[in-house]
Protein backbone atom coordinates (compact mmCIF):
# COMPACT_ATOMS: atom_id res chain seq x y z
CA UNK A 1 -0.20 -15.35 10.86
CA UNK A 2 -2.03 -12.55 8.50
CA UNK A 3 -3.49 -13.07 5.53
CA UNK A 4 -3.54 -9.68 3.13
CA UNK A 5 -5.65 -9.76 -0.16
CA UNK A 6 -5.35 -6.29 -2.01
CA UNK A 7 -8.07 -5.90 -4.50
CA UNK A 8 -8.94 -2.55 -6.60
CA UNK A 9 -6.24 -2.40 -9.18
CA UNK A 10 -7.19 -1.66 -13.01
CA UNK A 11 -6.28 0.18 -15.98
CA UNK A 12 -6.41 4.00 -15.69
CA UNK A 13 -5.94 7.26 -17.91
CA UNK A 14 -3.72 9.74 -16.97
CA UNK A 15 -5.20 12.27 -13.99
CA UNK A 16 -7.55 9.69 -13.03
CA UNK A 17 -8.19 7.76 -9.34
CA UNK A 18 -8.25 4.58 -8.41
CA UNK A 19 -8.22 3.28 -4.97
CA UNK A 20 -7.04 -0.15 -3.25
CA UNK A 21 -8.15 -1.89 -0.66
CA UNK A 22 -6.16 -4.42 1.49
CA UNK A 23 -8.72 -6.50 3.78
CA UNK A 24 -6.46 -9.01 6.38
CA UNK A 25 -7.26 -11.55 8.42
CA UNK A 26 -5.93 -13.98 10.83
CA UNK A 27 -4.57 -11.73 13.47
CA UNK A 28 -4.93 -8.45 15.48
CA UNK A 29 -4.83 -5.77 12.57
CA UNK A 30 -4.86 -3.18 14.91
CA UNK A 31 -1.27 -4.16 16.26
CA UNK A 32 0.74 -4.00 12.83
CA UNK A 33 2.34 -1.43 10.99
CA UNK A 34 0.54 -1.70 7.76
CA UNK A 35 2.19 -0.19 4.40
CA UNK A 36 1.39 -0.53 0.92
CA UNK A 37 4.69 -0.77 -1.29
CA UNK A 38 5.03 -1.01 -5.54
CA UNK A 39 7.37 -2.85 -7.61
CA UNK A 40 7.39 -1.72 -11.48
CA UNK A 41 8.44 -3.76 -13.66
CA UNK A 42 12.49 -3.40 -14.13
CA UNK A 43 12.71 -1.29 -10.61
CA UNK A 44 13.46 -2.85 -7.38
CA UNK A 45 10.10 -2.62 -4.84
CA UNK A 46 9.65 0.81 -3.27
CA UNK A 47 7.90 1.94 -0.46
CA UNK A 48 4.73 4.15 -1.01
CA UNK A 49 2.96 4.66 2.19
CA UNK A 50 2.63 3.30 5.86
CA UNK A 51 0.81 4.04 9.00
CA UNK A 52 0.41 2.86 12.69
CA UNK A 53 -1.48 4.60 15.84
CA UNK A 54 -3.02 7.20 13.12
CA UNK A 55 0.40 7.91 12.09
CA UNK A 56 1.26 8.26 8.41
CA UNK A 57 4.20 8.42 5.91
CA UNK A 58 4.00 8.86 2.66
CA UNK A 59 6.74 8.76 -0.25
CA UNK A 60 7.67 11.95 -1.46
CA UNK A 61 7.03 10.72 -5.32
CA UNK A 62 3.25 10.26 -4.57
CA UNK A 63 2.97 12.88 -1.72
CA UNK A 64 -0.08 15.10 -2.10
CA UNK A 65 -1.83 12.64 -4.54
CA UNK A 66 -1.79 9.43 -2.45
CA UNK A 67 -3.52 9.08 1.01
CA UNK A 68 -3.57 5.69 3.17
CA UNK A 69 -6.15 5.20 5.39
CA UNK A 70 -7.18 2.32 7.41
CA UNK A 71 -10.01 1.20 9.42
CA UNK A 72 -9.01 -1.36 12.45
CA UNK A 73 -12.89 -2.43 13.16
CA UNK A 74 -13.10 -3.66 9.61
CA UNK A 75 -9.68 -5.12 9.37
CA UNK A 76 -8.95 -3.34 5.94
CA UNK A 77 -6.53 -0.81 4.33
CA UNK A 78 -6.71 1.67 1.58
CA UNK A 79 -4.60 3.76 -0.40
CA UNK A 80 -6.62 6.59 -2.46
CA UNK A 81 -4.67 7.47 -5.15
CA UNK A 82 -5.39 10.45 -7.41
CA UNK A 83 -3.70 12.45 -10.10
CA UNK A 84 -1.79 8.85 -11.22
CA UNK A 85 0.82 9.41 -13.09
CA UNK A 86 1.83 6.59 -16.12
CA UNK A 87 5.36 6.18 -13.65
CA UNK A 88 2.81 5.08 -11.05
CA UNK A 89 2.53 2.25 -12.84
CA UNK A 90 3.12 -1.34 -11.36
CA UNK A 91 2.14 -3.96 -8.73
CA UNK A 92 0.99 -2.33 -5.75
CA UNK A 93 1.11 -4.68 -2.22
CA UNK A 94 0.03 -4.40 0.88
CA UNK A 95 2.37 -5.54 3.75
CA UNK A 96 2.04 -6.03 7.27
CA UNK A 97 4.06 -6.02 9.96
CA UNK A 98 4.40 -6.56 14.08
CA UNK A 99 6.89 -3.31 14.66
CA UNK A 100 9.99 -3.39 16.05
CA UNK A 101 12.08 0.04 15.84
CA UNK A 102 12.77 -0.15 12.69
CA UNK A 103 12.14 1.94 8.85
CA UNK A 104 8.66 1.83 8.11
CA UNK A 105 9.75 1.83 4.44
CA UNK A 106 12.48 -0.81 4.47
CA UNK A 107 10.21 -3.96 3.26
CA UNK A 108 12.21 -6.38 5.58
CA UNK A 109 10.47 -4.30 8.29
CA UNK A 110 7.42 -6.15 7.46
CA UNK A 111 6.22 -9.92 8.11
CA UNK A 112 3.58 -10.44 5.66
CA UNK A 113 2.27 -9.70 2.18
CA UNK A 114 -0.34 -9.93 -0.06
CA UNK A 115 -0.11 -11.20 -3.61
CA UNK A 116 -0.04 -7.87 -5.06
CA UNK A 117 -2.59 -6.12 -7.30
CA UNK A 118 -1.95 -4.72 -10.77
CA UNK A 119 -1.90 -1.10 -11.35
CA UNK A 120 -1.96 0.39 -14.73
CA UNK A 121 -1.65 4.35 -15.96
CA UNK A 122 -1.87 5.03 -19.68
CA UNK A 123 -0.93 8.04 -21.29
């Protein structure tokens, strides 16, 4: 089992940063694909970014202004995010998963999430 707690969220103007962090525990975090995914409210969830053996994807709406990083001594995960955007707006999670050949952004792809954190852009 993994436990992911996403922290960071807030309410931001438009052009401004914010970053999340997802710290985990409970298992090997160096083993799982980790992602971060966002669900607005309305839209169905959609994948944002992912990355295993210091290989990334990002979505191509946040490409160039959102970077995930993640550090496998510490157990955590970020996701800089810069330039936000009021459609960047939502519930951002963090999700983990033990990989097994298949999309890094499908969401069934991964085993465990955290309880999301809230993620607000004003215009």
């Amino acid at each position: 089992q993994v436990q992911l707690a996403e922290s960071g969220g807030g309410l931001v103007q438009a052009g401004g940063s914010l970053r999340l962090s997802c710290a985990t525990s409970g298992s090997t975090f160096s083993g799982y694909l980790m992602a971060w995914f966002r669900q607005a409210p309305g839209k169905e969830r959609e994948f944002v970014a992912a990355m295993m053996d210091g290989v990334a994807l990002t979505a191509g709406s946040v490409k160039g202004r959102f970077t995930i990083s993640r550090d496998n001594a510490k157990n955590t995960m970020c996701l800089q995010m810069n330039s936000l955007k009021p459609e960047d707006t939502a519930v951002y999670y963090c999700a983990a998963g033990a990989y097994r050949g298949t999309r890094w952004t499908s969401g069934s792809t991964y085993d465990f999430w955290g309880q999301g954190t809230q993620v607000t852009v004003s215009s």
